[in-house]
Protein backbone atom coordinates (compact mmCIF):
# COMPACT_ATOMS: atom_id res chain seq x y z
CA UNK A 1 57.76 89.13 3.10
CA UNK A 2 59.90 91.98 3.19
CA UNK A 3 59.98 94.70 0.45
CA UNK A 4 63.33 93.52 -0.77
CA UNK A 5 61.80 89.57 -0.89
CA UNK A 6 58.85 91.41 -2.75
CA UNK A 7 61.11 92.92 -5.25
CA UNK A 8 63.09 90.23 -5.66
CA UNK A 9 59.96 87.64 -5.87
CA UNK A 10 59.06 89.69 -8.69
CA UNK A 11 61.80 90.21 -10.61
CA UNK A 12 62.27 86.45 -10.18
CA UNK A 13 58.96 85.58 -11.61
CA UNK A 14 59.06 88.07 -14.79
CA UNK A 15 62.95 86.74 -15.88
CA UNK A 16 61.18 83.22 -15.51
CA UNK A 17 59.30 84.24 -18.51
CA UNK A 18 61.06 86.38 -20.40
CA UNK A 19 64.88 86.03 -20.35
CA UNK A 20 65.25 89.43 -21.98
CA UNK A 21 63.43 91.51 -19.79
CA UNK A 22 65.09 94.39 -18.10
CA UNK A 23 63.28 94.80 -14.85
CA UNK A 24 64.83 96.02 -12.00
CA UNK A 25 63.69 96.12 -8.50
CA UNK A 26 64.38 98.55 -5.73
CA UNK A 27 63.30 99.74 -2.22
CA UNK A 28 61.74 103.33 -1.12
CA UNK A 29 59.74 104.53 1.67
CA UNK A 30 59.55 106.96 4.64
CA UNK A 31 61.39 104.78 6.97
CA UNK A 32 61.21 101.47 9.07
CA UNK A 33 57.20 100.13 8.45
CA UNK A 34 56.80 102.19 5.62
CA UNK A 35 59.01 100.52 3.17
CA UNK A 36 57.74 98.92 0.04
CA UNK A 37 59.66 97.44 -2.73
CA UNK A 38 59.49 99.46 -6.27
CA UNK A 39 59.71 97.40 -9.50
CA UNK A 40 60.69 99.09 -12.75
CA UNK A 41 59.40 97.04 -16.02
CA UNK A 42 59.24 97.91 -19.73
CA UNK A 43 56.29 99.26 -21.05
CA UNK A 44 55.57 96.18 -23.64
CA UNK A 45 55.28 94.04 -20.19
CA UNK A 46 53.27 96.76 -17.96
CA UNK A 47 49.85 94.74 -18.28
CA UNK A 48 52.00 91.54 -17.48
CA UNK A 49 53.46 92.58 -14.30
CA UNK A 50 50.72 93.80 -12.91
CA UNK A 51 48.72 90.60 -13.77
CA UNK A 52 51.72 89.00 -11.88
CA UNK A 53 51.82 90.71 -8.77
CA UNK A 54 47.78 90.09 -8.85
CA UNK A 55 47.90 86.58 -9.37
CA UNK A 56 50.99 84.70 -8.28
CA UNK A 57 50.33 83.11 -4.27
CA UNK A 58 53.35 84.49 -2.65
CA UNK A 59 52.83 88.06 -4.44
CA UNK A 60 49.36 88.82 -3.85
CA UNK A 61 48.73 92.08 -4.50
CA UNK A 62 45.07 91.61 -4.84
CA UNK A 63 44.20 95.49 -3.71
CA UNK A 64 45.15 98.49 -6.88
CA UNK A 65 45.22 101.21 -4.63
CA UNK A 66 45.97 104.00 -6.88
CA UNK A 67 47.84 104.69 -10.76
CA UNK A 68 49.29 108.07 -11.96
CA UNK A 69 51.99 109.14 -13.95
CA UNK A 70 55.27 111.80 -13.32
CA UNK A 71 56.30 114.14 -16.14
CA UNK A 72 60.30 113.14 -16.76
CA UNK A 73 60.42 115.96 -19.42
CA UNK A 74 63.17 114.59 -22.39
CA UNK A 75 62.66 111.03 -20.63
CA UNK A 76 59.42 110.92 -21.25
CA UNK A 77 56.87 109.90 -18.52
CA UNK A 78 56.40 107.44 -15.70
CA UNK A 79 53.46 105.78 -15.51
CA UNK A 80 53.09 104.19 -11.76
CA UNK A 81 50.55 102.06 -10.40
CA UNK A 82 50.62 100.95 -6.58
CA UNK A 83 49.12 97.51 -5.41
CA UNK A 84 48.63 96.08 -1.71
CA UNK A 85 48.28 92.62 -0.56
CA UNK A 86 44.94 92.20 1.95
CA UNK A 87 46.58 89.11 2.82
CA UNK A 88 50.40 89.56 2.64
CA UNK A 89 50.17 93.05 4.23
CA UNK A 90 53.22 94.02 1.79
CA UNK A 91 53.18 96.66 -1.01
CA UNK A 92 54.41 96.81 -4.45
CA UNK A 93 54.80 99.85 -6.94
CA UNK A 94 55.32 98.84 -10.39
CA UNK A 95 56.73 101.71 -12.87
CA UNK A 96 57.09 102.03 -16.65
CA UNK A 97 58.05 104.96 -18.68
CA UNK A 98 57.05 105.86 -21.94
CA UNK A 99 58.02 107.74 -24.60
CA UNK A 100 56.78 111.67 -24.88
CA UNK A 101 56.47 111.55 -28.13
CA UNK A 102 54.07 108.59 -28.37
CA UNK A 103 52.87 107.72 -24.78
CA UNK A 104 50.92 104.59 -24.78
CA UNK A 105 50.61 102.01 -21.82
CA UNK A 106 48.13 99.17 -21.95
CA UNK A 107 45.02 99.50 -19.84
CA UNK A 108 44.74 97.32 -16.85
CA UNK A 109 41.15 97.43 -16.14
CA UNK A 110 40.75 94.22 -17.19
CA UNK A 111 42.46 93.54 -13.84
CA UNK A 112 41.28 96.17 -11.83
CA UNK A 113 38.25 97.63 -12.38
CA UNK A 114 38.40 100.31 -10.13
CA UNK A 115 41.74 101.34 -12.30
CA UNK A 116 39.18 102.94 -15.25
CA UNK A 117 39.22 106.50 -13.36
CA UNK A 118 43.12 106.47 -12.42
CA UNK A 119 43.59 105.61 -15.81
CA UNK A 120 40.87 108.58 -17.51
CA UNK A 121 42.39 111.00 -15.24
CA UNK A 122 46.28 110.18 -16.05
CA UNK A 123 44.75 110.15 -19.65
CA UNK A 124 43.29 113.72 -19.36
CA UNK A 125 45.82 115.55 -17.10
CA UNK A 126 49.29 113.86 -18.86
CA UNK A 127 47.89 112.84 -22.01
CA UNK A 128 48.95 109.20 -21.78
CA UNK A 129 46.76 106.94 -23.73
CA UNK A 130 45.55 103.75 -22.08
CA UNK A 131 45.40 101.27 -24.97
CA UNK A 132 42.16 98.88 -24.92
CA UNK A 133 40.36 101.26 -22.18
CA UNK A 134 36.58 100.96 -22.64
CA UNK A 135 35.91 104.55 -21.97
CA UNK A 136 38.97 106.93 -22.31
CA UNK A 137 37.23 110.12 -22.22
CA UNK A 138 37.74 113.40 -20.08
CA UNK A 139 37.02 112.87 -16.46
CA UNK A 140 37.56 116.29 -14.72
CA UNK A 141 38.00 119.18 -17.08
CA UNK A 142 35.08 120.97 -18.69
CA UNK A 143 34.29 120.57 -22.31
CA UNK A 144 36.57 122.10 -25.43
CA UNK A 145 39.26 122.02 -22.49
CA UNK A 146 42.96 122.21 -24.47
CA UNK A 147 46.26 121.14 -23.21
CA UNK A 148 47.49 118.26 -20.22
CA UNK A 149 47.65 120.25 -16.89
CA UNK A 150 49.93 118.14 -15.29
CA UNK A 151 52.53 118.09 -17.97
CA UNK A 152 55.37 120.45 -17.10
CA UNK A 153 55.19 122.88 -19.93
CA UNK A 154 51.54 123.50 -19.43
CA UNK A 155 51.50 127.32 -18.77
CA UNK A 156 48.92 127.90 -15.75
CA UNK A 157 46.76 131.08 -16.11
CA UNK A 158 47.64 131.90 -12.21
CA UNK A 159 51.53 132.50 -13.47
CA UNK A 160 50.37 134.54 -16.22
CA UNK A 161 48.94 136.82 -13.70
CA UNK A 162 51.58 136.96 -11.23
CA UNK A 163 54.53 135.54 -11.53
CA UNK A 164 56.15 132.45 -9.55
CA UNK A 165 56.69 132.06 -6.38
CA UNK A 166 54.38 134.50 -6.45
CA UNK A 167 53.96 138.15 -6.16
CA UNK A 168 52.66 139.44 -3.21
CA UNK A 169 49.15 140.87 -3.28
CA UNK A 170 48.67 145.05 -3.91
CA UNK A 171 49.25 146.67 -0.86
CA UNK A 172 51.70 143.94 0.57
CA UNK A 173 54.59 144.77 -1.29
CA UNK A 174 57.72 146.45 0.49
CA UNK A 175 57.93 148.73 -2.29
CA UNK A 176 55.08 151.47 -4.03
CA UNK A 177 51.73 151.62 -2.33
CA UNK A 178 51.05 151.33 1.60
CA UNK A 179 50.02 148.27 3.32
CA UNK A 180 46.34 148.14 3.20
CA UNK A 181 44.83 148.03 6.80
CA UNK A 182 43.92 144.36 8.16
CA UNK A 183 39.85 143.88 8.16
CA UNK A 184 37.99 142.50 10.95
CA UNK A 185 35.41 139.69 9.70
CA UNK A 186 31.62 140.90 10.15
CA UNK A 187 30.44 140.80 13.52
CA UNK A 188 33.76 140.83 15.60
CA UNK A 189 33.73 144.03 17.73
CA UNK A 190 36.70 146.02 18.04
CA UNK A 191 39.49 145.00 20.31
CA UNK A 192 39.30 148.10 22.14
CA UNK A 193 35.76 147.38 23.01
CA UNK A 194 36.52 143.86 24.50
CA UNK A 195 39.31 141.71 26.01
CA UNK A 196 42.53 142.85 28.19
CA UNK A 197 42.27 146.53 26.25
CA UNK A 198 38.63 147.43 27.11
CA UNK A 199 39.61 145.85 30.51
CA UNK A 200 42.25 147.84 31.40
CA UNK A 201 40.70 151.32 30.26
CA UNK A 202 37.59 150.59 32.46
CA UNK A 203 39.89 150.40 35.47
CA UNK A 204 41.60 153.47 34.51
CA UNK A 205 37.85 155.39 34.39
């Protein structure tokens, strides 16, 4: 199928069993053979879709490739998980967006097993909360660690100490202090002692 059959295959199958649901479908991709179709669903029917998508014969998508989420700032945050059919050979991203003030998503381990880390790390770095996970604890950052990195008014400590795009390092700077002198890595002789240079001033001797 193409991505716009997927998206439509899947919108078809979720307003089968829900007349009120809002989900929309949608194409992106880097261009021709890298299309896939994109299907935005509410958050009450995230664990649904992507049960659908799994399950139903024309879908598929029996591979979860990956699941993260995208700080939207007043709009909250999208939580995306991307699916492949083995069979098929079509994709599928599935979005929801939640709320900022009370991010919760339903886990989908229960369908994909190997979703427990995507889901502890989107957890830990956005502070989503994966309802019915069976281990939501911190993944990557040390102990007594405070704050979501990923969210986008986490300060990091590297633009506390220079500021963004960045400073340049002491020394570099077109203004104040000289350019420090480049060093040459231990064990690299001096150009003037090898190469066209050292060449040349043998001839001239």
């Amino acid at each position: 199928m193409t991505p716009e059959e997927v998206g439509e295959r899947m919108v078809a199958l979720m307003e089968t069993e829900a007349e009120d649901a809002t989900v929309v479908a949608s194409v992106s991709g880097g261009g021709p053979g890298h299309e896939r179709a994109v299907v935005d669903v509410p958050v009450a029917r995230w664990w649904e879709a992507i049960g659908t998508a799994k399950h139903n014969g024309a879908l598929g998508c029996d591979f979860f490739d990956w699941l993260s989420a995208v700080d939207e700032l007043d709009e909250g945050f999208s939580v995306v998980c991307h699916l492949f059919s083995s069979r098929r050979k079509h994709s599928l991203l599935i979005r929801t967006r939640v709320p900022r003030d009370e991010p919760v998503v339903e886990s989908v381990v229960e369908l994909f097993p190997g979703a427990a880390w995507h889901e502890r790390e989107t957890y830990e770095m956005f502070g989503i909360t994966f309802a019915r996970h069976p281990d939501l604890k911190p993944l990557l950052l040390p102990p007594g660690f405070e704050g979501h990195p990923l969210r986008k008014e986490f300060v990091l400590a590297a633009r506390v100490a220079k500021a963004w795009p960045g400073a340049k390092e002491p020394g570099e700077s077109e203004h104040g202090t000289a350019k420090r002198a480049p060093m040459r890595p231990p064990g690299v002789p001096d150009p003037a002692e090898w190469g066209p240079n050292a060449t040349r001033r043998s001839e001239d001797d």
